[in-house]
Protein backbone atom coordinates (compact mmCIF):
# COMPACT_ATOMS: atom_id res chain seq x y z
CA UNK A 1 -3.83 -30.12 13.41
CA UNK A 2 -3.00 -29.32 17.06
CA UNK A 3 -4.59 -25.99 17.87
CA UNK A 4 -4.17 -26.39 21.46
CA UNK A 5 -0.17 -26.63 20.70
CA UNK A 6 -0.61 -23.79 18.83
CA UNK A 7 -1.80 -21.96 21.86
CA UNK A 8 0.44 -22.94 23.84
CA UNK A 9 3.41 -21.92 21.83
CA UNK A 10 2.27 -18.30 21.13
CA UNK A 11 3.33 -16.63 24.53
CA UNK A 12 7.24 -18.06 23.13
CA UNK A 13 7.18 -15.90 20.17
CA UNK A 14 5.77 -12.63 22.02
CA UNK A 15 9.27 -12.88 23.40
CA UNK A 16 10.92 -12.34 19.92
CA UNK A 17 8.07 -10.56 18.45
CA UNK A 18 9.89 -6.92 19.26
CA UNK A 19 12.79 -7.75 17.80
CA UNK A 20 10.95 -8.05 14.64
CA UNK A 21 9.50 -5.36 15.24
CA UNK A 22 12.94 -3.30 16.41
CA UNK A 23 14.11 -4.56 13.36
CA UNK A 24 11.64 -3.29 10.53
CA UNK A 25 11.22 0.06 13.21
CA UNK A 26 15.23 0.92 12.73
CA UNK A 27 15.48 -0.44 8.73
CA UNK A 28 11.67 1.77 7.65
CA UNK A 29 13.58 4.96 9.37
CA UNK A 30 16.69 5.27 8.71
CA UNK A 31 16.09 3.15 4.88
CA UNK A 32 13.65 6.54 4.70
CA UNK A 33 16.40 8.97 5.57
CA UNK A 34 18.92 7.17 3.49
CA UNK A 35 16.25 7.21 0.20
CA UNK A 36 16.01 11.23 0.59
CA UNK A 37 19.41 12.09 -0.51
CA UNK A 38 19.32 8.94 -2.89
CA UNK A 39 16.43 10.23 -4.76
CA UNK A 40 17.49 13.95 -4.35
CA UNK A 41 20.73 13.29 -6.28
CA UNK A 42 18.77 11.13 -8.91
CA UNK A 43 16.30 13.94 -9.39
CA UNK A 44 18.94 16.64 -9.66
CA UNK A 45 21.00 14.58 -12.09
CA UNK A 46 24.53 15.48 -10.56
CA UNK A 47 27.24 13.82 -12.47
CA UNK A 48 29.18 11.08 -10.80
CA UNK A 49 26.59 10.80 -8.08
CA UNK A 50 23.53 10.08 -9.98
CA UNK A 51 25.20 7.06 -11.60
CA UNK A 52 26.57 5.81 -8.33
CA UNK A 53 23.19 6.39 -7.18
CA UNK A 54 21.85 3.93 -10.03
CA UNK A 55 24.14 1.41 -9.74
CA UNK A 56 23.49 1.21 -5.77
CA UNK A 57 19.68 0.96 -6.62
CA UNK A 58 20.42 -1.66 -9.75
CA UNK A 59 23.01 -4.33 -7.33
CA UNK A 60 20.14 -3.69 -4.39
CA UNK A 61 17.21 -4.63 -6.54
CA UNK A 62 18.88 -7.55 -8.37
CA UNK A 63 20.76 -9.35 -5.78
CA UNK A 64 18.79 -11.75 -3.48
CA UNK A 65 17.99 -9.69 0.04
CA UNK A 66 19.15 -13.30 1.61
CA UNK A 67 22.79 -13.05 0.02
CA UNK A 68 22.90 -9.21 1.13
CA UNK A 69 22.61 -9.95 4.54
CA UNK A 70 25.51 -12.50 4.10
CA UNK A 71 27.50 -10.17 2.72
CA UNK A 72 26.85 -7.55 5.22
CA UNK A 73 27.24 -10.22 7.92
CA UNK A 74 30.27 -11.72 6.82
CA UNK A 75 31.70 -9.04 4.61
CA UNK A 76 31.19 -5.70 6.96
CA UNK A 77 33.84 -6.40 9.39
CA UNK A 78 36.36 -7.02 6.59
CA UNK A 79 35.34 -3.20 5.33
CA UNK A 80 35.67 -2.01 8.79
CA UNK A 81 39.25 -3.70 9.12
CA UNK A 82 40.03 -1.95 5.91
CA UNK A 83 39.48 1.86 7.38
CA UNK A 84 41.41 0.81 10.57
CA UNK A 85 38.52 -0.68 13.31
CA UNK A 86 39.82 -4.29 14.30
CA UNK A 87 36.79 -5.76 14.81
CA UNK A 88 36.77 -9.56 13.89
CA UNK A 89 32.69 -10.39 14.17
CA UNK A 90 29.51 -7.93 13.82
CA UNK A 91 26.05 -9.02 15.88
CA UNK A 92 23.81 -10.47 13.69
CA UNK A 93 21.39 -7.42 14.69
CA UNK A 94 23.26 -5.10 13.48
CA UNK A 95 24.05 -6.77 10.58
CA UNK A 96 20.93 -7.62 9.97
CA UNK A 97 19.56 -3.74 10.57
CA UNK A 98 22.09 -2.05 8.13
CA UNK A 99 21.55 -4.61 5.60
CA UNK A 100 17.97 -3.91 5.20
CA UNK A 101 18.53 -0.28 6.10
CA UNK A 102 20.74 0.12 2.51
CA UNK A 103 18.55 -2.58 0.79
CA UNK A 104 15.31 -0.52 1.51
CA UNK A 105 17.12 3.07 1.06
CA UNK A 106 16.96 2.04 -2.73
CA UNK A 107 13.36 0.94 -3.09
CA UNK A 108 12.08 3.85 -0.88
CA UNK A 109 14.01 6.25 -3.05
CA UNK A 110 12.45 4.70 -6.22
CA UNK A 111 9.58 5.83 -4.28
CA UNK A 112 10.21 9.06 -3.41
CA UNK A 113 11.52 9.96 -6.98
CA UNK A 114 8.44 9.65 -9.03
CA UNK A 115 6.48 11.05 -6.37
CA UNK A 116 8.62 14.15 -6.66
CA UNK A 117 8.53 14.44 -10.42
CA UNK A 118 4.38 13.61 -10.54
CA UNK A 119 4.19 17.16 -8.89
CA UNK A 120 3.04 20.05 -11.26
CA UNK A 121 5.86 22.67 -12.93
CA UNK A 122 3.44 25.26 -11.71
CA UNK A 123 3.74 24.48 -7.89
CA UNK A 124 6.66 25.00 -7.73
CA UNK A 125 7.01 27.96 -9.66
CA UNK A 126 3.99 29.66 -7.41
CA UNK A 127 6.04 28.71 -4.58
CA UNK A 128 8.94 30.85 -5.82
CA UNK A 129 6.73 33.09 -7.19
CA UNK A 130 5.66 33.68 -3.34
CA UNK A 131 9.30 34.38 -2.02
CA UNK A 132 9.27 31.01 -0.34
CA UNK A 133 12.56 29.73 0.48
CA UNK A 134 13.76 26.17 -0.99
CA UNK A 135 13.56 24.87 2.10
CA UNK A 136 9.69 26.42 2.92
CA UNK A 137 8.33 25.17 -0.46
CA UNK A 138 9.52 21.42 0.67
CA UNK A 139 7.83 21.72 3.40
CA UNK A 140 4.80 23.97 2.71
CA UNK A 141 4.08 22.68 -0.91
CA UNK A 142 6.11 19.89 -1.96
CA UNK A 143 5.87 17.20 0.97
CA UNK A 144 2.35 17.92 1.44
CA UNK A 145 1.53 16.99 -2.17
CA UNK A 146 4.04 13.95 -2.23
CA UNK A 147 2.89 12.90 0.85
CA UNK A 148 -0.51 11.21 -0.85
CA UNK A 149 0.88 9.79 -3.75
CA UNK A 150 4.08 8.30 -2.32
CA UNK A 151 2.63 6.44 0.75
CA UNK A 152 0.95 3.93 -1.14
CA UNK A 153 4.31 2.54 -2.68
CA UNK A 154 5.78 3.06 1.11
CA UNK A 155 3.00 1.22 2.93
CA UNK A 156 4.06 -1.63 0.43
CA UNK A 157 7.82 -0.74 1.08
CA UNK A 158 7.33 -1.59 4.69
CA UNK A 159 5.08 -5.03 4.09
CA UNK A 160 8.12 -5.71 2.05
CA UNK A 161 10.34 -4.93 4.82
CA UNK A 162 7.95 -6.96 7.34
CA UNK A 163 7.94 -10.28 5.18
CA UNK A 164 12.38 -9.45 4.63
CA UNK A 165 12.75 -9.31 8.23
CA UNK A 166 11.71 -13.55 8.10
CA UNK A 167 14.92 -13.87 6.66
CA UNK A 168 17.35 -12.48 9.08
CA UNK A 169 17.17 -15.91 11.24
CA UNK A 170 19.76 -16.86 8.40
CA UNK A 171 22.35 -15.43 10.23
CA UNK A 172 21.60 -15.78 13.51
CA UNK A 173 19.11 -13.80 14.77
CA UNK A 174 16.26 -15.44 16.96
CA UNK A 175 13.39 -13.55 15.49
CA UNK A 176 10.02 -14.86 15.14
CA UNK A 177 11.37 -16.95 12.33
CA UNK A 178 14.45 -17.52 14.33
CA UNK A 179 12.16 -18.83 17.11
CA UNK A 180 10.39 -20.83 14.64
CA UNK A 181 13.30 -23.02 13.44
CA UNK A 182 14.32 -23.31 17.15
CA UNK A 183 10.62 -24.68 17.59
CA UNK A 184 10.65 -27.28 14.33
CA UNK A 185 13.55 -28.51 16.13
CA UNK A 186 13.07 -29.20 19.71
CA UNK A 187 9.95 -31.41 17.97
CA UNK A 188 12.18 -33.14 15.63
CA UNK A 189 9.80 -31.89 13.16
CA UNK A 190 6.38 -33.86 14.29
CA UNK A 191 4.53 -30.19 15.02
CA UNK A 192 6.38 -27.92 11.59
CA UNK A 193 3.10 -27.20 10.03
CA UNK A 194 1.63 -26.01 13.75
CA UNK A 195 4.91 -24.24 14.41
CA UNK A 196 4.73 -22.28 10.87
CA UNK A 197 1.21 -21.70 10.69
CA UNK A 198 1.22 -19.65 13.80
CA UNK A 199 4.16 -17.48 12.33
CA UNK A 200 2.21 -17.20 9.20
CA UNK A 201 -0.67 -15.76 11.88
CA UNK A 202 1.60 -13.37 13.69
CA UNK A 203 3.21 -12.27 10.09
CA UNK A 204 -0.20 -11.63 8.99
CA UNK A 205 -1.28 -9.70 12.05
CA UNK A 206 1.65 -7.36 11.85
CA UNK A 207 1.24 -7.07 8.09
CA UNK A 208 -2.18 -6.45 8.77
CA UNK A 209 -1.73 -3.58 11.15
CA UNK A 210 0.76 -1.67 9.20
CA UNK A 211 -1.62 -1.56 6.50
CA UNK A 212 -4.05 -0.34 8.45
CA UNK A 213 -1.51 2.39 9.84
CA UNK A 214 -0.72 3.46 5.91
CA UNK A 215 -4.05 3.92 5.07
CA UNK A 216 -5.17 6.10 8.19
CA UNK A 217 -1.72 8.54 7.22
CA UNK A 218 -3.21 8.27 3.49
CA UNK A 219 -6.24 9.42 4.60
CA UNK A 220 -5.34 12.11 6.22
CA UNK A 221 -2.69 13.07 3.83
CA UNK A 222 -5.18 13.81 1.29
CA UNK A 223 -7.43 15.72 3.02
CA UNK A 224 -3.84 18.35 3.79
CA UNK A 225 -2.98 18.23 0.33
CA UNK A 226 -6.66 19.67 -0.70
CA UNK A 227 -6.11 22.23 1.68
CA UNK A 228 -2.79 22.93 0.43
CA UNK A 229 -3.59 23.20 -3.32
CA UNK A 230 -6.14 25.44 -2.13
CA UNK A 231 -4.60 27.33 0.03
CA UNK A 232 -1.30 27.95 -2.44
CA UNK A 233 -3.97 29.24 -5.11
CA UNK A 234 -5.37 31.41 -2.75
CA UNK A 235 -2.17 33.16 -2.16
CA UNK A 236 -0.75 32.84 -5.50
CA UNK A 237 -4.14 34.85 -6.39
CA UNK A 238 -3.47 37.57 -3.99
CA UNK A 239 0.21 38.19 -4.58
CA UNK A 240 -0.33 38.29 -8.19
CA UNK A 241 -3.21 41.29 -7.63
């Protein structure tokens, strides 16, 4: 084992390391944004929708992420062509972004859902009870009390992302894994387990780091959904004197 190689490599990969980290930054967001309206129209039950909804969620979660991002690579600028933009490649970015954007839409709103239905009749009721507007008990009641209960499954959402990202190298993006492979090669292989064992330390430090970023929001989270239950109570108390 050559630790001094393994020293002397690192400073390559903190070139690539942000766009890892651009990467699993764009897909957490905007796979976050997309899950809302996903689990919205699963929780509301609207016909049509809800089982378009389920069969999005059922192709993401039983198709290989790897294959996805080959479809998305090869496959999205044939569906662009189709609505009329001639565009003959996508960049493997991209690609790779909006692939794991839809892919973790579905397991964040999987999420989301059961955090929304674990919330008690009677909060929302007191809410409207209160006069508060749809859009005021989201943010006042609902959120708050999701908040705690559905970070958990996100903090593991986003590890999940973290450890997809490796994959993206696949189709062409020099990522840490990307890097990696580049690495292996210009050795001819002599120095793989070096190589891969100091990817396996920067995976683990970012891993490690976002976990530690969950739990600090879970913390804190809990301690505003006390003070919301209480505070709801209070008022519920008072308007119903």
């Amino acid at each position: 084992m050559d630790i001094q190689y393994m020293i002397e490599i690192f400073p390559r990969f903190l070139l690539v390391i942000p766009i890892t980290i651009l990467i699993v930054v764009l897909s957490a967001i905007f796979g976050l944004m997309l899950s809302i309206p996903v689990a919205a129209i699963r929780i509301r039950k609207i016909p049509v929708l809800s089982q378009m909804m389920g069969a999005y969620i059922s192709f993401t979660r039983s198709t290989p992420i790897l294959l996805q991002l080959f479809l998305f690579f090869f496959g999205l600028p044939v569906l662009l062509q189709l609505i009329g933009f001639d565009i003959m490649k996508i960049d493997a970015i991209t690609a790779a972004v909006a692939c794991l954007i839809v892919f973790n839409g579905a397991y964040m709103s999987e999420v989301l859902r059961p955090a929304y239905l674990a919330i008690e009749k009677g909060q929302h009721e007191a809410a409207e009870s209160l006069g508060y507007t749809p859009f005021q008990k989201m943010k006042t009641v609902i959120i708050p009390q999701m908040a705690p209960i559905a970070l958990p499954g996100l903090g593991n959402a986003i590890i999940h992302l973290i450890h997809d990202s490796s994959l993206v190298f696949a189709i062409g993006v020099v990522d840490i894994m990307g890097m990696a492979t580049i690495m292996s090669g210009d050795t001819f292989g002599m120095k793989q387990v070096e190589v891969f064992l100091t990817v396996a330390l920067i995976y683990w430090g970012i891993s490690m780091i976002s976990e530690q970023l969950i739990r600090l929001l879970e913390r804190r989270k809990k301690k505003v959904l006390k003070n919301t239950g209480y505070k709801l109570k209070e008022e519920e108390a008072g308007y119903s004197v």
